[in-house]
N, C-alpha and C. Protein backbone atom coordinates (compact mmCIF):
# COMPACT_ATOMS: atom_id res chain seq x y z
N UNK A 1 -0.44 -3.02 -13.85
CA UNK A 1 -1.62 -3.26 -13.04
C UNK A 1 -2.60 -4.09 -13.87
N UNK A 2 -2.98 -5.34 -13.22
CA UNK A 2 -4.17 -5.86 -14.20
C UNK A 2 -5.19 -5.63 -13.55
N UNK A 3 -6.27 -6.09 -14.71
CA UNK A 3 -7.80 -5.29 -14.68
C UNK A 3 -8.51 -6.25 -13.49
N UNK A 4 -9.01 -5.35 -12.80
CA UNK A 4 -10.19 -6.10 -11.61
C UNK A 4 -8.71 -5.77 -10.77
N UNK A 5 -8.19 -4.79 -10.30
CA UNK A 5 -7.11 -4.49 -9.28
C UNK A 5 -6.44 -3.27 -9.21
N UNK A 6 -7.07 -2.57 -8.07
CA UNK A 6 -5.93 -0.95 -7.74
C UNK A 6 -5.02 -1.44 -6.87
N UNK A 7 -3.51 -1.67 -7.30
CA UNK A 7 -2.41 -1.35 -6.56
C UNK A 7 -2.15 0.01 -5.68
N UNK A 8 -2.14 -0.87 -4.27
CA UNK A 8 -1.58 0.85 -3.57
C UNK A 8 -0.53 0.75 -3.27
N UNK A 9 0.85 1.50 -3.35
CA UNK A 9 2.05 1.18 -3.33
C UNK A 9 2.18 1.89 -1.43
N UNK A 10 2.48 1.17 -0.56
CA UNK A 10 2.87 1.39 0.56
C UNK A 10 4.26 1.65 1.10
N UNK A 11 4.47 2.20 2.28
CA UNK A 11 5.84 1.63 3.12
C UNK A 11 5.39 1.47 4.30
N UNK A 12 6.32 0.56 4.70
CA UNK A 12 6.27 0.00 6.27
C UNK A 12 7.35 0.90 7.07
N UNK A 13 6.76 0.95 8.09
CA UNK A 13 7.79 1.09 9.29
C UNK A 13 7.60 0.49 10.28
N UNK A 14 8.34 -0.03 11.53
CA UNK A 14 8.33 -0.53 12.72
C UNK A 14 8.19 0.26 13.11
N UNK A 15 7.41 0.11 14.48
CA UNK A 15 7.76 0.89 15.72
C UNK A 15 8.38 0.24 16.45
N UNK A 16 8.96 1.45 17.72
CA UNK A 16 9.69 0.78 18.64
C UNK A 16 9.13 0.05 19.57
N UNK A 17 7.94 0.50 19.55
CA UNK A 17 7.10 -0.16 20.88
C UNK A 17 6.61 -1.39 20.21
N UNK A 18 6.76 -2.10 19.33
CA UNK A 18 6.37 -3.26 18.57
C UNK A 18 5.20 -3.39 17.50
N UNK A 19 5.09 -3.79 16.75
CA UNK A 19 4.67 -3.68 15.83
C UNK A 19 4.60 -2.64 14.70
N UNK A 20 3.91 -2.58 13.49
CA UNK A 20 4.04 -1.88 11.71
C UNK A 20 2.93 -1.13 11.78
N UNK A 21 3.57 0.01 10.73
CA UNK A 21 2.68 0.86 10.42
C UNK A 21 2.81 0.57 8.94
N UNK A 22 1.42 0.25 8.03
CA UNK A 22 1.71 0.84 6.81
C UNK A 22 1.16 2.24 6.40
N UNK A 23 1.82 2.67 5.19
CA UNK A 23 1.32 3.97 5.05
C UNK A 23 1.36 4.31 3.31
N UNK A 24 0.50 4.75 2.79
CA UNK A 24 -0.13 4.83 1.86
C UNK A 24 0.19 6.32 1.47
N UNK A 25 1.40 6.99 0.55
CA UNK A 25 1.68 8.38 0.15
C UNK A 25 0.92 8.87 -0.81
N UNK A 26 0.70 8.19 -1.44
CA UNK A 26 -0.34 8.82 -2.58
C UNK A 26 -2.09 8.79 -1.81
N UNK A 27 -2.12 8.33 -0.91
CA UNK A 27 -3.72 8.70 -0.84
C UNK A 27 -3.83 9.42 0.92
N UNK A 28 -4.16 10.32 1.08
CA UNK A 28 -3.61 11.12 2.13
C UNK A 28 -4.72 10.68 3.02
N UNK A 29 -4.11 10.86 4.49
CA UNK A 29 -4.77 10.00 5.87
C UNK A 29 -4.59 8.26 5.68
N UNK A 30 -4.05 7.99 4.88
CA UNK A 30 -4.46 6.33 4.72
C UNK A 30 -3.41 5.64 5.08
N UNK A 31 -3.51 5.01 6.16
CA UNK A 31 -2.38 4.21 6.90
C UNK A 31 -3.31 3.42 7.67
N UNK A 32 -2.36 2.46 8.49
CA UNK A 32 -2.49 1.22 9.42
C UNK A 32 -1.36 0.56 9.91
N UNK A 33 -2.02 -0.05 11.29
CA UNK A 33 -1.42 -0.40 11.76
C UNK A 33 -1.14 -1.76 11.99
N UNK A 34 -0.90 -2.35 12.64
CA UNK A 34 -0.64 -4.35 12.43
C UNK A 34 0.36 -4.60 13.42
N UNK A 35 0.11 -5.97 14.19
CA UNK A 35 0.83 -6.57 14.90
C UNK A 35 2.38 -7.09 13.94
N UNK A 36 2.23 -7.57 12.73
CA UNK A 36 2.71 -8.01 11.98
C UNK A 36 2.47 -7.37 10.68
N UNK A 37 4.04 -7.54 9.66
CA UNK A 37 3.93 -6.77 8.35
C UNK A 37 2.63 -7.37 7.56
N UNK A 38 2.07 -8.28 7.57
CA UNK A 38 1.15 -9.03 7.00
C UNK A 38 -0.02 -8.39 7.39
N UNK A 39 -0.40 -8.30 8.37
CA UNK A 39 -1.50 -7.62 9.21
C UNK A 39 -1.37 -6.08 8.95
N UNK A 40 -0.60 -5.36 9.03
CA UNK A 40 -0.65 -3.62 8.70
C UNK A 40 -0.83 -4.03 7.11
N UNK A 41 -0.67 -4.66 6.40
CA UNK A 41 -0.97 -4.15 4.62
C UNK A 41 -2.43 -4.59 4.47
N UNK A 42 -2.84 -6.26 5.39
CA UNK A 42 -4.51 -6.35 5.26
C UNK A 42 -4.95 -5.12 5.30
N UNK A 43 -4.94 -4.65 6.69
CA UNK A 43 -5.42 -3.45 6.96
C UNK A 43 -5.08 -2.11 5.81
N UNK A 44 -4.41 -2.32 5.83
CA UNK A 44 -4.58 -0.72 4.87
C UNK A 44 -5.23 -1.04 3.52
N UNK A 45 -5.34 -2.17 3.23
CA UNK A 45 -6.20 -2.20 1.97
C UNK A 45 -7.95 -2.04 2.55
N UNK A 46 -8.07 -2.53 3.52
CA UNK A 46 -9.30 -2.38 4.42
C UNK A 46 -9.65 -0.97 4.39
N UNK A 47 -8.64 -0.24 4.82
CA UNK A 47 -8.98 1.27 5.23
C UNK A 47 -8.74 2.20 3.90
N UNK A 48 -8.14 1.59 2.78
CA UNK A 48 -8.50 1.93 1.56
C UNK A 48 -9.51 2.16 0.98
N UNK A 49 -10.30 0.93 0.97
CA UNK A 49 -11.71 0.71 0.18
C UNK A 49 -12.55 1.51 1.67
N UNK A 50 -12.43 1.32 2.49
CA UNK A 50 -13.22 2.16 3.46
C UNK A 50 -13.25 3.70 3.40
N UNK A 51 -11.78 4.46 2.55
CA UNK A 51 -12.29 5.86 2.38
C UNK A 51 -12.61 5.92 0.87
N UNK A 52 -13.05 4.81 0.01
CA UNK A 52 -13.59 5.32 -1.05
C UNK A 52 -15.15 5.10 -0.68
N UNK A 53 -15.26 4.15 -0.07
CA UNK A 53 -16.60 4.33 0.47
C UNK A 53 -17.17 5.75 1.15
N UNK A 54 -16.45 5.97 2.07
CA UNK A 54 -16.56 7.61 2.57
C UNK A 54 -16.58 8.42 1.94
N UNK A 55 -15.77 8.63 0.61
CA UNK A 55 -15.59 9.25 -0.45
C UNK A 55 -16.81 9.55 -1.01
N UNK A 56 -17.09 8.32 -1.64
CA UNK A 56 -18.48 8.16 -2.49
C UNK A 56 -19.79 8.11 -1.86
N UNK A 57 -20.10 8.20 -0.01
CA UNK A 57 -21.27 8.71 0.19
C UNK A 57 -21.54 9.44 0.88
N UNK A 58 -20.16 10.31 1.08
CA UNK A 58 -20.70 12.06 1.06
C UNK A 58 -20.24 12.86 0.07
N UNK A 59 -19.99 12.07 -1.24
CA UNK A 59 -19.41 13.14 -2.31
C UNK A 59 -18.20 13.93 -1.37
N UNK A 60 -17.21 13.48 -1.40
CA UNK A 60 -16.18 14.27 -0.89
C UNK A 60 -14.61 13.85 -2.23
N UNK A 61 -14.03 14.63 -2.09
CA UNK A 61 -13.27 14.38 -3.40
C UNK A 61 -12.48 13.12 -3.08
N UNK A 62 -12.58 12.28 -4.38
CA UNK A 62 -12.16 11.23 -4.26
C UNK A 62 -10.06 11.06 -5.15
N UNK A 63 -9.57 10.06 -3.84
CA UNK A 63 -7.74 9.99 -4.16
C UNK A 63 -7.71 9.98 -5.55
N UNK A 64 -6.67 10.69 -6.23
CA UNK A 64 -6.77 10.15 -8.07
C UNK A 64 -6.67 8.40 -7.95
N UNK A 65 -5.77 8.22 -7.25
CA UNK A 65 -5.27 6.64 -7.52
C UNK A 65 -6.89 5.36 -6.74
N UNK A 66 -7.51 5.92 -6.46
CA UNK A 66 -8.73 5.36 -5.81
C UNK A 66 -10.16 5.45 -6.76
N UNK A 67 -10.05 6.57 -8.00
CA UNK A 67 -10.91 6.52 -8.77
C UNK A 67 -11.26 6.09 -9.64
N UNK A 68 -10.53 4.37 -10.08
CA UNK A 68 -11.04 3.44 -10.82
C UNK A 68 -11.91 2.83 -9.71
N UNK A 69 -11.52 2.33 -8.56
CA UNK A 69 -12.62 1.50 -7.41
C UNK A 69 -14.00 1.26 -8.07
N UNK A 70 -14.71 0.20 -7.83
CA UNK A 70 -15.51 -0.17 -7.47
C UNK A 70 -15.93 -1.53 -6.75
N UNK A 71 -16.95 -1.94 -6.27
CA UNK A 71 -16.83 -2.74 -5.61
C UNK A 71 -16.70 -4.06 -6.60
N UNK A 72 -16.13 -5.32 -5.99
CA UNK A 72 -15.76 -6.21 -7.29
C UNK A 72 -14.41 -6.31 -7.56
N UNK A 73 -13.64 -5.18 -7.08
CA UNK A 73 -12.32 -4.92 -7.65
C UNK A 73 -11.72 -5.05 -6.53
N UNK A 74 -10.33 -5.95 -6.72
CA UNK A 74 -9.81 -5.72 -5.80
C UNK A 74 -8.81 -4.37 -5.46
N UNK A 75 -8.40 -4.40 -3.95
CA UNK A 75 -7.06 -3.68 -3.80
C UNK A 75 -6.50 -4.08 -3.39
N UNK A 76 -5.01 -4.11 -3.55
CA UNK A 76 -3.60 -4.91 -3.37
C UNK A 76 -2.45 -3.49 -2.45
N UNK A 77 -2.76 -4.21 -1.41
CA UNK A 77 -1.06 -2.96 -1.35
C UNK A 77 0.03 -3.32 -1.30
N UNK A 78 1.08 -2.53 -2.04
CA UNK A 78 2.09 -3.33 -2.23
C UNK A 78 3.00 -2.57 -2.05
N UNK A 79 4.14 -3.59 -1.07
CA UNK A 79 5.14 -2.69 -0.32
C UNK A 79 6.49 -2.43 -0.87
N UNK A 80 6.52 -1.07 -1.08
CA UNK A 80 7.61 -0.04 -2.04
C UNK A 80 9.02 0.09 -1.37
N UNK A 81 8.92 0.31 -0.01
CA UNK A 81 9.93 0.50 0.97
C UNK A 81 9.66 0.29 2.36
N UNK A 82 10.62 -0.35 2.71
CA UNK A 82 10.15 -0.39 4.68
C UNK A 82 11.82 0.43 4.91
N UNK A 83 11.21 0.73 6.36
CA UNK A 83 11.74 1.10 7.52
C UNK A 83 12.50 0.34 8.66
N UNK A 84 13.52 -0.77 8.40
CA UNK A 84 13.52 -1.24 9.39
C UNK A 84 12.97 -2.54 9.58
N UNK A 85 12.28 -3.26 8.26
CA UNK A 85 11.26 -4.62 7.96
C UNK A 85 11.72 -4.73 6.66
N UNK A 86 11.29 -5.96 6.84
CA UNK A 86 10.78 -6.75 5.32
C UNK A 86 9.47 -7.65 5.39
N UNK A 87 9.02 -7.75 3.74
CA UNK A 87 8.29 -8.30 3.80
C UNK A 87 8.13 -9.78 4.76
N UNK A 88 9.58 -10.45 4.84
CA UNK A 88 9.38 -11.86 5.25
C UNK A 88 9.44 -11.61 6.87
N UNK A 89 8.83 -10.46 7.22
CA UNK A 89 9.57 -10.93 8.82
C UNK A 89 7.76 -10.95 9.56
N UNK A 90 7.04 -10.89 9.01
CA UNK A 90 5.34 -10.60 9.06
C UNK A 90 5.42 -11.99 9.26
């Protein structure tokens, strides 16, 4: 991992009814959805930094893997395993 970047390691799945879910195992509730594999990982990096934000302003315990964050930094999610996809089909 280089510095100025939290990797979130994801997997994809399809649905049947069309379109991806990504989903985020190490940080619990944290998933998304997307028309395209490209579009569900934007998003879950979106909804990443959105529960450290939640995190950090109600003091609620924050993911281990989310507690370098700050703003400035990016997050990357990066896909570990799919379901049924690959990266190139987004």
């Amino acid at each position: 991992m280089s510095e100025g970047k939290i990797v979130v390691p994801v997997t994809i799945e399809q649905h049947q009814e069309g379109g991806y879910l990504a989903v985020c195992e190490e940080i619990q509730g944290c998933h998304a959805a997307g028309d395209t594999i490209q579009e569900a990982v934007q998003n879950i990096e979106e909804v990443a930094e959105m529960m450290w934000e939640l995190c950090t302003e109600k003091h609620l315990p924050m993911p281990p893997l989310l507690a370098g964050y700050r703003p400035g930094i990016s997050i990357e999610a990066r896909i570990v395993n799919s379901e049924q996809a690959s990266p190139t089909n987004g």
